[in-house]
C-alpha atoms as a PDB file:
ATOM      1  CA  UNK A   1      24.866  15.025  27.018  1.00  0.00           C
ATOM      2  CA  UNK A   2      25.145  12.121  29.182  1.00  0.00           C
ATOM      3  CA  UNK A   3      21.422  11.815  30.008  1.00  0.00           C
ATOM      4  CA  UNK A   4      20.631  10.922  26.243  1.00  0.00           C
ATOM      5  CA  UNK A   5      20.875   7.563  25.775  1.00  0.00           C
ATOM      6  CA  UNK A   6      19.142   6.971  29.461  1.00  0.00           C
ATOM      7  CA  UNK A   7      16.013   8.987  27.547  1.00  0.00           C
ATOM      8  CA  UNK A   8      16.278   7.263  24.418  1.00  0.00           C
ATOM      9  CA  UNK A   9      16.350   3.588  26.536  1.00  0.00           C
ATOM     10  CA  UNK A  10      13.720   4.634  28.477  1.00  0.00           C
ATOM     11  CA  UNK A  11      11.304   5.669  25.922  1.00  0.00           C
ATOM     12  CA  UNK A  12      12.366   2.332  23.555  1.00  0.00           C
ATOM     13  CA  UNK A  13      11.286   0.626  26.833  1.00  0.00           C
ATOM     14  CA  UNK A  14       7.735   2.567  27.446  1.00  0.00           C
ATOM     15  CA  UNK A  15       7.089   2.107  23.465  1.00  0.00           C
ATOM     16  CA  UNK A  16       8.017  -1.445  23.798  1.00  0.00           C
ATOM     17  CA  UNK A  17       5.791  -2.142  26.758  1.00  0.00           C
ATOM     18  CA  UNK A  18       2.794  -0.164  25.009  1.00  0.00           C
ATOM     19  CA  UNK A  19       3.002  -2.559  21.926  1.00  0.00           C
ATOM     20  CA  UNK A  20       3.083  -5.531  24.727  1.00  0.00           C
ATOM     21  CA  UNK A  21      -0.074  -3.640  25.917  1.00  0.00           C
ATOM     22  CA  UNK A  22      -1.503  -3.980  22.153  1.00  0.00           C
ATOM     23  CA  UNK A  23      -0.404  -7.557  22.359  1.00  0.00           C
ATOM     24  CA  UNK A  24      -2.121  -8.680  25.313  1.00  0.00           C
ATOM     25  CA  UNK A  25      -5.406  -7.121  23.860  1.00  0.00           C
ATOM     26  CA  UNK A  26      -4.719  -8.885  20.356  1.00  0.00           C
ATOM     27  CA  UNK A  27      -4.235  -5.617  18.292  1.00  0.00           C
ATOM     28  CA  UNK A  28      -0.557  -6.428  17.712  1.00  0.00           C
ATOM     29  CA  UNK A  29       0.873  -9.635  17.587  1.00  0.00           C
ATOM     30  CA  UNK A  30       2.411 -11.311  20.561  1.00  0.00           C
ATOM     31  CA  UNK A  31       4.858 -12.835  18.959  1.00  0.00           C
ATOM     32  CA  UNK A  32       6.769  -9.537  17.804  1.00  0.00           C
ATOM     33  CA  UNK A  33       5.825  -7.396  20.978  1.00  0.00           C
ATOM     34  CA  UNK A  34       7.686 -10.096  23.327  1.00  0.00           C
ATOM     35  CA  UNK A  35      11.405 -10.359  21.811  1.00  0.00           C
ATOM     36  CA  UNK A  36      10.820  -6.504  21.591  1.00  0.00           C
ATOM     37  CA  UNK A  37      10.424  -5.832  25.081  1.00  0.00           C
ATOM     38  CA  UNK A  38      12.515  -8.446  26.352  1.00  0.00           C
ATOM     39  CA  UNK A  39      15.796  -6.969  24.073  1.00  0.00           C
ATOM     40  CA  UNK A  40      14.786  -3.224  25.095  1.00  0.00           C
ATOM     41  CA  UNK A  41      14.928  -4.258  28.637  1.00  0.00           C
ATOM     42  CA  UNK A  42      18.191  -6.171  28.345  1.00  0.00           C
ATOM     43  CA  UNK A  43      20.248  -3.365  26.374  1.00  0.00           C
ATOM     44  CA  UNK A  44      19.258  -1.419  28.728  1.00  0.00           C
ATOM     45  CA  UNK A  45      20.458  -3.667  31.561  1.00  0.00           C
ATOM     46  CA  UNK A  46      23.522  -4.235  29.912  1.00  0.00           C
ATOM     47  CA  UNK A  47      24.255  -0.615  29.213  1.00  0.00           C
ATOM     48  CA  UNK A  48      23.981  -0.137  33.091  1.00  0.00           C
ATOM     49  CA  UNK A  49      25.902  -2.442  33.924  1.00  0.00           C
ATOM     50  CA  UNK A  50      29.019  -2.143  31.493  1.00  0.00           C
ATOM     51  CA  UNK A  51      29.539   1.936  32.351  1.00  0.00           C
ATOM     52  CA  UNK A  52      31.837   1.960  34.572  1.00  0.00           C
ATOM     53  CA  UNK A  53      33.714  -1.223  34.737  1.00  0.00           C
ATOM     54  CA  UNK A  54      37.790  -1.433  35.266  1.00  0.00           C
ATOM     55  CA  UNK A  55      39.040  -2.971  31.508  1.00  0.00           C
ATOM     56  CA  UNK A  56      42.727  -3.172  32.957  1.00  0.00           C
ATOM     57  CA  UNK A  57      46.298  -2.176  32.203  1.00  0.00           C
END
């Protein structure tokens, strides 16, 4: 149960950097593909980094 939200991250990331793909090849719009990669990478980064940290007393 603990390997879900890694998958689900993961694959918001791979879809995110396909429409980037699109993007770059002006099928999709660059605009909307960059903020969507950048914040899938960045939850992602975040929800590494905040697992295990000490919240006190």
């Amino acid at each position: 149960m603990g390997k879900i939200p890694y998958f689900i991250m993961i694959l918001f990331i791979a879809i995110a950097f396909f429409l980037h793909i699109l993007a770059l090849i002006h099928i999709f719009p660059m605009l909307l593909s960059a903020p969507i990669l950048f914040t899938s990478i960045l939850i992602f980064i975040v929800y590494l980094n905040d697992r295990r940290r000490f919240r006190g007393f």
